[in-house]
PDB file of N, CA and C in Angstrom:
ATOM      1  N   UNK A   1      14.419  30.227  -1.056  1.00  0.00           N
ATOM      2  CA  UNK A   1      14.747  28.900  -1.573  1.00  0.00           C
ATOM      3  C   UNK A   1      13.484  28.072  -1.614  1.00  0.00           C
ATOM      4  N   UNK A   2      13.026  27.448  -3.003  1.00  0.00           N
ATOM      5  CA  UNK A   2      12.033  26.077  -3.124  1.00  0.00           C
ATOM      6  C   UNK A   2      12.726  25.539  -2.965  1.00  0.00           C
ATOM      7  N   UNK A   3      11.685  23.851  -2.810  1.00  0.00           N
ATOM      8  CA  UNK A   3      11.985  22.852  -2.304  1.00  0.00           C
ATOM      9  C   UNK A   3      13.402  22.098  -3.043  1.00  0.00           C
ATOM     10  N   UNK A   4      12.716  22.349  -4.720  1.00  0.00           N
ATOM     11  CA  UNK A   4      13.284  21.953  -5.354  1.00  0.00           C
ATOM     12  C   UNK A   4      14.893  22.191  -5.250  1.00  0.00           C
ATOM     13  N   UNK A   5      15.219  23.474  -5.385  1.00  0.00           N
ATOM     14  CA  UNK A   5      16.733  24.139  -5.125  1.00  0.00           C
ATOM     15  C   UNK A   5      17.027  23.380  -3.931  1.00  0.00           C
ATOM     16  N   UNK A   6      16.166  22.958  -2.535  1.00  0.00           N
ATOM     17  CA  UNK A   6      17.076  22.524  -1.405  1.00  0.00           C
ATOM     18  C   UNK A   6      17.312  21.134  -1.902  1.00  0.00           C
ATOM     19  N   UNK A   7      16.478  20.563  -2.319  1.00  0.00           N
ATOM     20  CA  UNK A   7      16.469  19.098  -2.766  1.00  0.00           C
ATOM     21  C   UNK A   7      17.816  18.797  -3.896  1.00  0.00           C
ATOM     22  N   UNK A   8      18.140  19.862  -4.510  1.00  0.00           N
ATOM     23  CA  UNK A   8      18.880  19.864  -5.369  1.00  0.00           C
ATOM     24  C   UNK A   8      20.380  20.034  -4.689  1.00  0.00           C
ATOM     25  N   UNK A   9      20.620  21.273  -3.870  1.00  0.00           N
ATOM     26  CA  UNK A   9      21.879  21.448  -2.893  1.00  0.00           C
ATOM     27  C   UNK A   9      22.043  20.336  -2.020  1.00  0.00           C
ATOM     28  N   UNK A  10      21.024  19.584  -1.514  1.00  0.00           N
ATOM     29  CA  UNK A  10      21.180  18.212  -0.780  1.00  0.00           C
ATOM     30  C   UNK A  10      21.770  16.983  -1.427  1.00  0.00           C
ATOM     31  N   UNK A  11      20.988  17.017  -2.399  1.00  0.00           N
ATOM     32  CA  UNK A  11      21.505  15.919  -3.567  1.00  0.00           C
ATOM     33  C   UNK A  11      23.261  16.128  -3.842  1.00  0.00           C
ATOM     34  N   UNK A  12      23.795  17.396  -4.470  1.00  0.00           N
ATOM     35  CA  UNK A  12      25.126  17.823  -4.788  1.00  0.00           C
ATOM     36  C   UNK A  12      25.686  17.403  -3.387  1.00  0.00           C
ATOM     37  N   UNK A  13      25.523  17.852  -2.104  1.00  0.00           N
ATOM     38  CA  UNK A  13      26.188  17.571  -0.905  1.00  0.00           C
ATOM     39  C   UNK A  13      26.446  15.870  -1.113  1.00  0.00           C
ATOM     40  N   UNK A  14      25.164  15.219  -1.339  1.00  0.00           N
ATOM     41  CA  UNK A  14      25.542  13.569  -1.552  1.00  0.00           C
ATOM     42  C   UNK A  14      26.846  13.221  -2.322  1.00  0.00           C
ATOM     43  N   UNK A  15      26.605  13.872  -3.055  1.00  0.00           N
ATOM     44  CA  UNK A  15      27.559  13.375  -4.201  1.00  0.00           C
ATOM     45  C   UNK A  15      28.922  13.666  -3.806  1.00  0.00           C
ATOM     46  N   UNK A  16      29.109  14.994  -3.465  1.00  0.00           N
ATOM     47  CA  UNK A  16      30.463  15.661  -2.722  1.00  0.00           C
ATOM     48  C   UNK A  16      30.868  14.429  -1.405  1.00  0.00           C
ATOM     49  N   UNK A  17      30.028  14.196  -0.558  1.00  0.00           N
ATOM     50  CA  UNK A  17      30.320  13.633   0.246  1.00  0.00           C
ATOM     51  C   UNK A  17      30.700  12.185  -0.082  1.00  0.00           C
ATOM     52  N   UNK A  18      30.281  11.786  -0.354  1.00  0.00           N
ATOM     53  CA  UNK A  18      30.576  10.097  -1.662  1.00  0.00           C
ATOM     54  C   UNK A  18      32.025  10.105  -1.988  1.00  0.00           C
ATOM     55  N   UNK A  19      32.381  10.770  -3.038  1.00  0.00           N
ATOM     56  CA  UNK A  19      33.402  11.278  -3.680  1.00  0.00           C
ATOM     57  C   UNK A  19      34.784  11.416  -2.511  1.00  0.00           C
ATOM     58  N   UNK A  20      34.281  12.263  -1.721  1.00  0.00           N
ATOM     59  CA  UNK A  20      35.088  11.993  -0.590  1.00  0.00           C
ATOM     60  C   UNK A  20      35.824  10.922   0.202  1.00  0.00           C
ATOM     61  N   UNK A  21      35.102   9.726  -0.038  1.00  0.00           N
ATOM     62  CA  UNK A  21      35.604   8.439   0.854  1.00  0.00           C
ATOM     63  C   UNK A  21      35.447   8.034   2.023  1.00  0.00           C
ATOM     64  N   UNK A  22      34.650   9.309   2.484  1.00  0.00           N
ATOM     65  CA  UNK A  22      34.663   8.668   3.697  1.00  0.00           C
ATOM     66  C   UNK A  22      34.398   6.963   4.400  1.00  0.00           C
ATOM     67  N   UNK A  23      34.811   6.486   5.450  1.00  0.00           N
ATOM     68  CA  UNK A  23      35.348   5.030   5.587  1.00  0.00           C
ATOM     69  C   UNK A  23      34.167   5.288   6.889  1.00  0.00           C
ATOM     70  N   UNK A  24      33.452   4.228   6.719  1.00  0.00           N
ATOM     71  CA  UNK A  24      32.490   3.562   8.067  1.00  0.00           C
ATOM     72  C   UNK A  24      32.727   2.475   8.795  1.00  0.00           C
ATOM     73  N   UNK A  25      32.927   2.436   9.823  1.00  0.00           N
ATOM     74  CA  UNK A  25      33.488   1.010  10.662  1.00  0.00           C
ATOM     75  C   UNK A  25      32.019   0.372  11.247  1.00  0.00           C
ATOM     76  N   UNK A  26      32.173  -1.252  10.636  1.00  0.00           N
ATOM     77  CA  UNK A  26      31.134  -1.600  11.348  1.00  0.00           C
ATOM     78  C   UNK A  26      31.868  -1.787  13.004  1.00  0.00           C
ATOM     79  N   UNK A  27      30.460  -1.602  14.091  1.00  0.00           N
ATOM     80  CA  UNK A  27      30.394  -1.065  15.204  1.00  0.00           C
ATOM     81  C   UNK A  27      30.347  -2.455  15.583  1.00  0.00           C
ATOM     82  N   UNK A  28      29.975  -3.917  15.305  1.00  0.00           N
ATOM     83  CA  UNK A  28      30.222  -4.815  16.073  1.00  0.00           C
ATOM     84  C   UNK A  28      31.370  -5.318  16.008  1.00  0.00           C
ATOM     85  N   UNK A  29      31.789  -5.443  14.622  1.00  0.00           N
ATOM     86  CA  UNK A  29      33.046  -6.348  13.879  1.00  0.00           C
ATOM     87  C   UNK A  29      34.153  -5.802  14.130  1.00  0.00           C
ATOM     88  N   UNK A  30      34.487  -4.256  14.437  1.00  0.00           N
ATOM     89  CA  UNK A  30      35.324  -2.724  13.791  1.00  0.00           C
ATOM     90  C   UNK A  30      36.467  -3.140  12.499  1.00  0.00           C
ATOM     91  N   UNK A  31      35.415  -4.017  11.486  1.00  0.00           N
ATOM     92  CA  UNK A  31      36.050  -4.006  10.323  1.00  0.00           C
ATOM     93  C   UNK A  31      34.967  -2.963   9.750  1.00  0.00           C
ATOM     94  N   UNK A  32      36.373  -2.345   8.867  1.00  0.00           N
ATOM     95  CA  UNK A  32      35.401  -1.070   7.990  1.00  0.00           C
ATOM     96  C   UNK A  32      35.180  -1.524   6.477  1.00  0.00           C
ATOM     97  N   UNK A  33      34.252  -0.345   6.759  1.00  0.00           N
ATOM     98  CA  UNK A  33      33.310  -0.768   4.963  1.00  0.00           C
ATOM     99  C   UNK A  33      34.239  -0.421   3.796  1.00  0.00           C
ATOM    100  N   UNK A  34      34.115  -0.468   2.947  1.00  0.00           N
ATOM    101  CA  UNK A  34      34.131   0.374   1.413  1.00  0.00           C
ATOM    102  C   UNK A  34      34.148   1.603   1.553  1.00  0.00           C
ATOM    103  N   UNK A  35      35.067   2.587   1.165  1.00  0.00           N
ATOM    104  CA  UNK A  35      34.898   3.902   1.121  1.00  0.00           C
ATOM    105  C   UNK A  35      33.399   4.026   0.561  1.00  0.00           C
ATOM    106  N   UNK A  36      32.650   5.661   0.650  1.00  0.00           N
ATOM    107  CA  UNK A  36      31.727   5.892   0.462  1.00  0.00           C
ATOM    108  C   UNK A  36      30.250   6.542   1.210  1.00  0.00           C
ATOM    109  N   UNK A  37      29.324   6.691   1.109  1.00  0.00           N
ATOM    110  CA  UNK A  37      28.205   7.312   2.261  1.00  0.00           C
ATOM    111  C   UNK A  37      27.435   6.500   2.501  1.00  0.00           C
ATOM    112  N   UNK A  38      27.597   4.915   1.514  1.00  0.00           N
ATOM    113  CA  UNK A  38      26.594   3.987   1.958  1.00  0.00           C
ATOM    114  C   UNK A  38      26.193   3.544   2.748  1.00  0.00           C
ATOM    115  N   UNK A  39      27.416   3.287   3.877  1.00  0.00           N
ATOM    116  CA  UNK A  39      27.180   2.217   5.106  1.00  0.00           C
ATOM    117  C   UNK A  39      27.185   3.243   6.181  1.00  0.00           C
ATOM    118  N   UNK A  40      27.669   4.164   5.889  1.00  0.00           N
ATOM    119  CA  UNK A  40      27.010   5.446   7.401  1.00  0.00           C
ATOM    120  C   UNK A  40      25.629   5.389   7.677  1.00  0.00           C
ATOM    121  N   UNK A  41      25.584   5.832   8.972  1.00  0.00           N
ATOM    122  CA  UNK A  41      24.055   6.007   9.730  1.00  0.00           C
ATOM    123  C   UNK A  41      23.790   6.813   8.785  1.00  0.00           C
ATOM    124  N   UNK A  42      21.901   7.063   9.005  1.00  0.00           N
ATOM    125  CA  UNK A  42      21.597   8.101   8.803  1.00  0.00           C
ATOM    126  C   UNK A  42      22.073   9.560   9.395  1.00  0.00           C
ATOM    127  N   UNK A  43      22.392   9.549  10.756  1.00  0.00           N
ATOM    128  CA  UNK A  43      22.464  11.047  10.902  1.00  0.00           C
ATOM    129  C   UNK A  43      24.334  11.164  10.817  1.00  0.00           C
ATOM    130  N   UNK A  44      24.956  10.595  10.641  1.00  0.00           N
ATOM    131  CA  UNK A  44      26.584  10.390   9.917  1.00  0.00           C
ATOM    132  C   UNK A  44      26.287  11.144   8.476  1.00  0.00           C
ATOM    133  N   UNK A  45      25.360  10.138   7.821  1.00  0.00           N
ATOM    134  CA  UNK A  45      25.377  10.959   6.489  1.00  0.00           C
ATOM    135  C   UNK A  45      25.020  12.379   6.341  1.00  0.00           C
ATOM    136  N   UNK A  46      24.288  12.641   6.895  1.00  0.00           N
ATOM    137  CA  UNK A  46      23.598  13.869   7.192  1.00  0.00           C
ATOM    138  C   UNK A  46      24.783  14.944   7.122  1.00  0.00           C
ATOM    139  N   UNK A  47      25.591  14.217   8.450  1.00  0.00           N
ATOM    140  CA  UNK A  47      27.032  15.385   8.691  1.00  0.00           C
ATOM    141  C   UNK A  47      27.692  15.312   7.819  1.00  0.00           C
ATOM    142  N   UNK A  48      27.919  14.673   6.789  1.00  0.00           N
ATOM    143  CA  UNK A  48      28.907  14.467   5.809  1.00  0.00           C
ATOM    144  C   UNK A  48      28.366  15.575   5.111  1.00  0.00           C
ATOM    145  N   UNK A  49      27.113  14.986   4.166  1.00  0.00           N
ATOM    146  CA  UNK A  49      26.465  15.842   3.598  1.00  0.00           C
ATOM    147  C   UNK A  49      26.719  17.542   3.596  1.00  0.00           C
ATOM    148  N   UNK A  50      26.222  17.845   4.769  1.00  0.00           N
ATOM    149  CA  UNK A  50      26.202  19.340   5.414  1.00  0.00           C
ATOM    150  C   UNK A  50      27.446  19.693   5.444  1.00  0.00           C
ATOM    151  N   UNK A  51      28.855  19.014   5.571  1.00  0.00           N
ATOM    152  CA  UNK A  51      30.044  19.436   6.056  1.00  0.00           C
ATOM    153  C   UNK A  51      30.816  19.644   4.400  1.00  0.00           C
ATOM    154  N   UNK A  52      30.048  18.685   3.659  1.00  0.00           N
ATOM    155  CA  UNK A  52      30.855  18.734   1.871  1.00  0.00           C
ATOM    156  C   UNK A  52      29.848  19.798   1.390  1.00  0.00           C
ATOM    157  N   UNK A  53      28.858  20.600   1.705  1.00  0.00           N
ATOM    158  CA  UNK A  53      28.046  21.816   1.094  1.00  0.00           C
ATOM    159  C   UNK A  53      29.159  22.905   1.376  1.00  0.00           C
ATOM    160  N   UNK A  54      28.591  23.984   0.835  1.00  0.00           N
ATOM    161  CA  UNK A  54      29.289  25.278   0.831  1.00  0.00           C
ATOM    162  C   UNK A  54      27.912  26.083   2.045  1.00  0.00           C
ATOM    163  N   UNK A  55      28.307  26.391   3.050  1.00  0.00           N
ATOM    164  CA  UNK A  55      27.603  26.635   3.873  1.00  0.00           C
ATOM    165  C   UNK A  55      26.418  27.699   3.030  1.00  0.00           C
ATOM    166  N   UNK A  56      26.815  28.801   2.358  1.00  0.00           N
ATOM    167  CA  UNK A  56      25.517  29.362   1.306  1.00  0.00           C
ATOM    168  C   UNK A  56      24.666  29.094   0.926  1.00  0.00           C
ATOM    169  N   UNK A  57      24.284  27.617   0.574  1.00  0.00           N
ATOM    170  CA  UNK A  57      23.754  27.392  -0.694  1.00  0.00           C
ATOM    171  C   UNK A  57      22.353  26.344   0.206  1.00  0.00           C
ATOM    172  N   UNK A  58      22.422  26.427   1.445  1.00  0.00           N
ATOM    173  CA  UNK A  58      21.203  26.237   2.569  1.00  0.00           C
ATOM    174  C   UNK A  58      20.542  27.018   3.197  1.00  0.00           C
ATOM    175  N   UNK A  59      20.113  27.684   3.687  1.00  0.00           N
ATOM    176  CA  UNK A  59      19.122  27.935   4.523  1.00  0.00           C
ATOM    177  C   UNK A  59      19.744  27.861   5.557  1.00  0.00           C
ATOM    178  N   UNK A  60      19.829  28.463   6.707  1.00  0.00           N
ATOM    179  CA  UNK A  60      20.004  27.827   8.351  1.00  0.00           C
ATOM    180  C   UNK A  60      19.394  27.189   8.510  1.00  0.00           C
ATOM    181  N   UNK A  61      19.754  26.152   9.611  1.00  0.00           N
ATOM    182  CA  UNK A  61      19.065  24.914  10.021  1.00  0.00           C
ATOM    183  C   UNK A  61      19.525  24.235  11.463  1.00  0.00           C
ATOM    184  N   UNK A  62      18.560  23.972  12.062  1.00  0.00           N
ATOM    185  CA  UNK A  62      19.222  22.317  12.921  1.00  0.00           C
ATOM    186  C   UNK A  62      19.175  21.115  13.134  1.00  0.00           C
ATOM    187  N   UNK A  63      19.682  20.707  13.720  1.00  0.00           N
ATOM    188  CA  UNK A  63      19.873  19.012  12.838  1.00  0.00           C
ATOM    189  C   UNK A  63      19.308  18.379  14.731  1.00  0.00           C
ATOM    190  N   UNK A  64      18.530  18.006  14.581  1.00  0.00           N
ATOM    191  CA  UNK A  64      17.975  16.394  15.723  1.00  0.00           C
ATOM    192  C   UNK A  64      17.358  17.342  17.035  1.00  0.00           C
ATOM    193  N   UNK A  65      16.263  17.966  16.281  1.00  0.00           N
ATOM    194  CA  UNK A  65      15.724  18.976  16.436  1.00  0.00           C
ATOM    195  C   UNK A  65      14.089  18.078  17.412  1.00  0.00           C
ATOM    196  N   UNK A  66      14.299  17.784  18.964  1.00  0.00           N
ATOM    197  CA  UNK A  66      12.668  16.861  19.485  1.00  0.00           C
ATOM    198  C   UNK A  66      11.711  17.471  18.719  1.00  0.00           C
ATOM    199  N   UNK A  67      10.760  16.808  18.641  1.00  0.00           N
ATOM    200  CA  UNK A  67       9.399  17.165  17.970  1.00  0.00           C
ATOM    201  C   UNK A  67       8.450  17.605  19.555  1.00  0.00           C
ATOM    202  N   UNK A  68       7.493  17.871  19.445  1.00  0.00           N
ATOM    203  CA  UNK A  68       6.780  18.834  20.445  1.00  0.00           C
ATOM    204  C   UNK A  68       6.172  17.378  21.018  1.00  0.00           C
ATOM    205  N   UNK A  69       5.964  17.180  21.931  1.00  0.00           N
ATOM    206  CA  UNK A  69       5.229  16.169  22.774  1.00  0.00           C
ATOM    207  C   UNK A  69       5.985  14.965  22.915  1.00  0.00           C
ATOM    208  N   UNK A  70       7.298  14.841  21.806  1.00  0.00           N
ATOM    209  CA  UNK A  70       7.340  13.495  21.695  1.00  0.00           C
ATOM    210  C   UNK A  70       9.371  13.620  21.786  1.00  0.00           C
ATOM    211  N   UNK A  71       9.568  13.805  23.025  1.00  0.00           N
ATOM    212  CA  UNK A  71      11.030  14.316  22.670  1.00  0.00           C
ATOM    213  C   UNK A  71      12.266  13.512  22.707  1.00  0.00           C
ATOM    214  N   UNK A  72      11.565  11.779  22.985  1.00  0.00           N
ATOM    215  CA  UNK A  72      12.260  10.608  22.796  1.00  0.00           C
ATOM    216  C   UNK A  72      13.276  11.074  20.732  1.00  0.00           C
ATOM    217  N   UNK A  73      11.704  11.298  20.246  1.00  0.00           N
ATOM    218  CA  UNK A  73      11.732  11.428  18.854  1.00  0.00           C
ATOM    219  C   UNK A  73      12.395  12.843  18.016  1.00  0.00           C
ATOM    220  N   UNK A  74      13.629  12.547  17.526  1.00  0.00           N
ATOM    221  CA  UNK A  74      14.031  13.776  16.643  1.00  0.00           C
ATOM    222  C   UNK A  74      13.620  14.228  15.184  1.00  0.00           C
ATOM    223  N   UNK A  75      13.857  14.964  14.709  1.00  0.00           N
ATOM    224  CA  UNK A  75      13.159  15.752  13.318  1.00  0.00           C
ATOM    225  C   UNK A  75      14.956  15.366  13.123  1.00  0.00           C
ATOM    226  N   UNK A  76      15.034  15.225  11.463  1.00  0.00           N
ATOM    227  CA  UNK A  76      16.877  15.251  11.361  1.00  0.00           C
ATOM    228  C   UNK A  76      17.177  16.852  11.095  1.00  0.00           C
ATOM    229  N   UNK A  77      16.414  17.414  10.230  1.00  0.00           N
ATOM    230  CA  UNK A  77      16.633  18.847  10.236  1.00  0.00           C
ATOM    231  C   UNK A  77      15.352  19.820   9.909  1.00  0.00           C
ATOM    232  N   UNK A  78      15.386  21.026  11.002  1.00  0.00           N
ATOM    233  CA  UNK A  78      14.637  22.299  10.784  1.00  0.00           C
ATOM    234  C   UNK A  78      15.249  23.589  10.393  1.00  0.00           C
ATOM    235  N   UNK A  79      14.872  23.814   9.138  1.00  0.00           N
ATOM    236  CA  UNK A  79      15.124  24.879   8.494  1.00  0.00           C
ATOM    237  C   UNK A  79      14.600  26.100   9.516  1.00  0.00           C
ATOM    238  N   UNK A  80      15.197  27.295  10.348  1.00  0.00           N
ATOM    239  CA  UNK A  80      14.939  28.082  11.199  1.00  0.00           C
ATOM    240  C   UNK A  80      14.826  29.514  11.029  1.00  0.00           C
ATOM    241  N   UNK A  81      15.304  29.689   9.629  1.00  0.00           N
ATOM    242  CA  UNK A  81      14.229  31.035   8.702  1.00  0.00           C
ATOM    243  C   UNK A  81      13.098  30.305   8.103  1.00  0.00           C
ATOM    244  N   UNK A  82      13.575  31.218   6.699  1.00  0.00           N
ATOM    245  CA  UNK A  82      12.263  31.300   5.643  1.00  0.00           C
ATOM    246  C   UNK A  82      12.971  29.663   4.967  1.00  0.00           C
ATOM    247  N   UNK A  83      12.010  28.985   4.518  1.00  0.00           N
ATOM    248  CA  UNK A  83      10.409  29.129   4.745  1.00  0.00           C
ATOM    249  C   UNK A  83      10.348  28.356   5.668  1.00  0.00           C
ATOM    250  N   UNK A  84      10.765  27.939   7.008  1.00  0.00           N
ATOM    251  CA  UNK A  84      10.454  27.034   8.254  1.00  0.00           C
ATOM    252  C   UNK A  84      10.029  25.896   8.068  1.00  0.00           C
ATOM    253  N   UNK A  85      10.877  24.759   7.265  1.00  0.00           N
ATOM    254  CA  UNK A  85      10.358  23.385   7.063  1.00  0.00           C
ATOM    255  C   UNK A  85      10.951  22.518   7.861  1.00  0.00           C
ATOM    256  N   UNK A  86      10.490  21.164   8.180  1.00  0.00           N
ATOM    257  CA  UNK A  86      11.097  20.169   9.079  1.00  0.00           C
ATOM    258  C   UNK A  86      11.209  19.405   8.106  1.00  0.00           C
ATOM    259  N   UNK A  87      12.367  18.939   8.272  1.00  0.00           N
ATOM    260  CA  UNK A  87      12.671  17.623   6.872  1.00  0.00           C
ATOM    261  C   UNK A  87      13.077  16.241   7.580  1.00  0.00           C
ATOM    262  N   UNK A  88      12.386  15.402   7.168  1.00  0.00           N
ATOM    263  CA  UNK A  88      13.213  14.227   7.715  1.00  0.00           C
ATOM    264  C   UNK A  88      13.760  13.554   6.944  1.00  0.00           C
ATOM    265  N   UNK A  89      14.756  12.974   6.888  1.00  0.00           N
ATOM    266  CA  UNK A  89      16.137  12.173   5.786  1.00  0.00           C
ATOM    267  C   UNK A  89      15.810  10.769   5.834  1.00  0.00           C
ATOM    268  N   UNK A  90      15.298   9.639   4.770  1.00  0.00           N
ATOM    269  CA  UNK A  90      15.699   8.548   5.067  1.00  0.00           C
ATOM    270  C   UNK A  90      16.661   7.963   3.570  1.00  0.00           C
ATOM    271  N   UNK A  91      17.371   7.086   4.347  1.00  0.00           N
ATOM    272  CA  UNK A  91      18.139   6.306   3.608  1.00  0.00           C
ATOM    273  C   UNK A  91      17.505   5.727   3.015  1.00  0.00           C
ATOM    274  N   UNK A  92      17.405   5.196   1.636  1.00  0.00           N
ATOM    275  CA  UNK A  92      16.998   4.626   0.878  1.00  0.00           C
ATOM    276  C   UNK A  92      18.170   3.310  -0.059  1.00  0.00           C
ATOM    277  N   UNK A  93      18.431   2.355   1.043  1.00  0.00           N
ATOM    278  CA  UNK A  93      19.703   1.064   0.570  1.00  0.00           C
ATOM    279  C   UNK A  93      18.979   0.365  -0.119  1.00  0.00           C
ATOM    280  N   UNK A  94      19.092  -0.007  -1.391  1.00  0.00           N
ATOM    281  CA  UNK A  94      18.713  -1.570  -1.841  1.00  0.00           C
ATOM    282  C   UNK A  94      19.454  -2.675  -1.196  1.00  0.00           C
ATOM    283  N   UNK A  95      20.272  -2.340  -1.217  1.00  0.00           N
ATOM    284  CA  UNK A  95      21.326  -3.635  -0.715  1.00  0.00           C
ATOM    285  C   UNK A  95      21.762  -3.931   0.610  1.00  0.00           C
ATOM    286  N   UNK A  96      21.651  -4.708   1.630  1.00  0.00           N
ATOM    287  CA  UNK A  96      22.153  -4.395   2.718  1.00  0.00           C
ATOM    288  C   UNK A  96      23.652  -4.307   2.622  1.00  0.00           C
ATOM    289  N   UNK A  97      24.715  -4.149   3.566  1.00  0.00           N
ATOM    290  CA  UNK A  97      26.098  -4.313   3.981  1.00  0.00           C
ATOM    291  C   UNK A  97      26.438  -5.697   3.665  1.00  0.00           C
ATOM    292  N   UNK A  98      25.816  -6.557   3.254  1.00  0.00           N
ATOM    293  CA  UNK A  98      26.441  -8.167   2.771  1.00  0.00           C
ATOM    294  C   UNK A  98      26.246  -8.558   1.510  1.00  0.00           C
ATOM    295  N   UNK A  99      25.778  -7.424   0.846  1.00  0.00           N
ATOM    296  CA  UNK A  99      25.277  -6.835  -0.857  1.00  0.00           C
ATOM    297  C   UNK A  99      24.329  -7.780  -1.351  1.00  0.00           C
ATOM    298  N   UNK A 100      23.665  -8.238  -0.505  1.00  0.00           N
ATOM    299  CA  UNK A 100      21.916  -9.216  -0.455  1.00  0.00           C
ATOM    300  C   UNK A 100      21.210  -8.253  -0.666  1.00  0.00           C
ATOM    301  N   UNK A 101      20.435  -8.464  -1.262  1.00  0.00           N
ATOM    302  CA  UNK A 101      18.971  -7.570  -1.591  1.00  0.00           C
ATOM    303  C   UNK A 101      18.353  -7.241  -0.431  1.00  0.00           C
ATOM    304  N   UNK A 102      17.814  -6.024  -0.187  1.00  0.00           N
ATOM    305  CA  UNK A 102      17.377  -5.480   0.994  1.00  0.00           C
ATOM    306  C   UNK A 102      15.569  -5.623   1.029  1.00  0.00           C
ATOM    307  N   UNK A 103      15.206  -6.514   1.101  1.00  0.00           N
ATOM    308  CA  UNK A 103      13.767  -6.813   0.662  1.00  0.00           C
ATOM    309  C   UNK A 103      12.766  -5.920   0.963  1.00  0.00           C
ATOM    310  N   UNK A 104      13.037  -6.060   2.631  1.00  0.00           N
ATOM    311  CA  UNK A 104      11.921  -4.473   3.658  1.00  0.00           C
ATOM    312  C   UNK A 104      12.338  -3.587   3.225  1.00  0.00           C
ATOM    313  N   UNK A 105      12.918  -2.513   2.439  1.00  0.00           N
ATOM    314  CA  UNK A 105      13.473  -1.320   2.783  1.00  0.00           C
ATOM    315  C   UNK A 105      12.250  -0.586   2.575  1.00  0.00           C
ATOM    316  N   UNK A 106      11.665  -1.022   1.222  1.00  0.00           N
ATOM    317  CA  UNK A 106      10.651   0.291   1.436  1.00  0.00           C
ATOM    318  C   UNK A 106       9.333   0.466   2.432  1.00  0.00           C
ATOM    319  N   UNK A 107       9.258  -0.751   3.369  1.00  0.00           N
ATOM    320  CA  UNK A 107       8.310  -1.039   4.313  1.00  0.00           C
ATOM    321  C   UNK A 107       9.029   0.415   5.449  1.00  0.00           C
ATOM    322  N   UNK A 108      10.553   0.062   5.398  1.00  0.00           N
ATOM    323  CA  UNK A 108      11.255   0.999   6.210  1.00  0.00           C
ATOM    324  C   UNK A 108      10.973   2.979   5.681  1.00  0.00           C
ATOM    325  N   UNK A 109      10.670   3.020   4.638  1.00  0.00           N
ATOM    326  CA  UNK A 109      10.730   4.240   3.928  1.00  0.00           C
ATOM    327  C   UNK A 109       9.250   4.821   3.951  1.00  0.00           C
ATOM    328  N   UNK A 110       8.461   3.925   3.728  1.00  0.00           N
ATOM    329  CA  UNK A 110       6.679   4.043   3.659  1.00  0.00           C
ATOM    330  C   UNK A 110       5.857   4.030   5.180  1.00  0.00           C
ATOM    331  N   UNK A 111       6.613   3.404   6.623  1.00  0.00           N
ATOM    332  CA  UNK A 111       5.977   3.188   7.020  1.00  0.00           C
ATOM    333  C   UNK A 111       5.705   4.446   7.681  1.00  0.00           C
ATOM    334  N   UNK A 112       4.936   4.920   8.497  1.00  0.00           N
ATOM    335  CA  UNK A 112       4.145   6.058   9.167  1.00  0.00           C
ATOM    336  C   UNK A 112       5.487   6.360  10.647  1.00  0.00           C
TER     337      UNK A 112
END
């Protein structure tokens, strides 16, 4: 598998998972969102994702995988055959949850 093909089976999982409905409760309010994958965490989406794939069409992998020295810090997923990549997932919202323009996000996406 290239990148491209995983990038591509990841993408379809989005969409599957979307489609689905799943319902996110905000955690202070426990009023829930809009059906959808928007307002899930990152590593929520992740499981959605992975759980609406057809287990085939990935690679093995594990998901919140410490990084070597730093084991506060997780990897979201390591591919554990061929070809052994660490991927990390970020959300990419324009909008926050109050459908205001999300101004920082890409400070959140770019930063190191």
């Amino acid at each position: 598998m290239d990148l491209s093909e995983f990038v591509q089976a990841f993408a379809d999982g989005m969409k599957a998972a979307d489609v689905a409905g799943p319902v996110a409760v905000n955690q202070r309010s426990g009023v829930p969102f809009r059906p959808g994958i928007g307002p899930h965490t990152e590593s929520a989406t992740i499981g959605l994702v992975l759980a609406a794939l057809d287990s085939g069409r990935l690679p093995p992998m594990e998901r919140e995988v410490p990084y070597p020295r730093i084991a506060r810090q997780k990897c979201d997923l390591v591919v554990t055959g061929e070809p052994g990549w660490a991927i990390e997932v970020k959300m990419l919202r324009f909008r926050g949850d109050n459908n205001k323009p999300n101004d920082n996000m890409l400070l959140h996406l770019l930063s190191p």
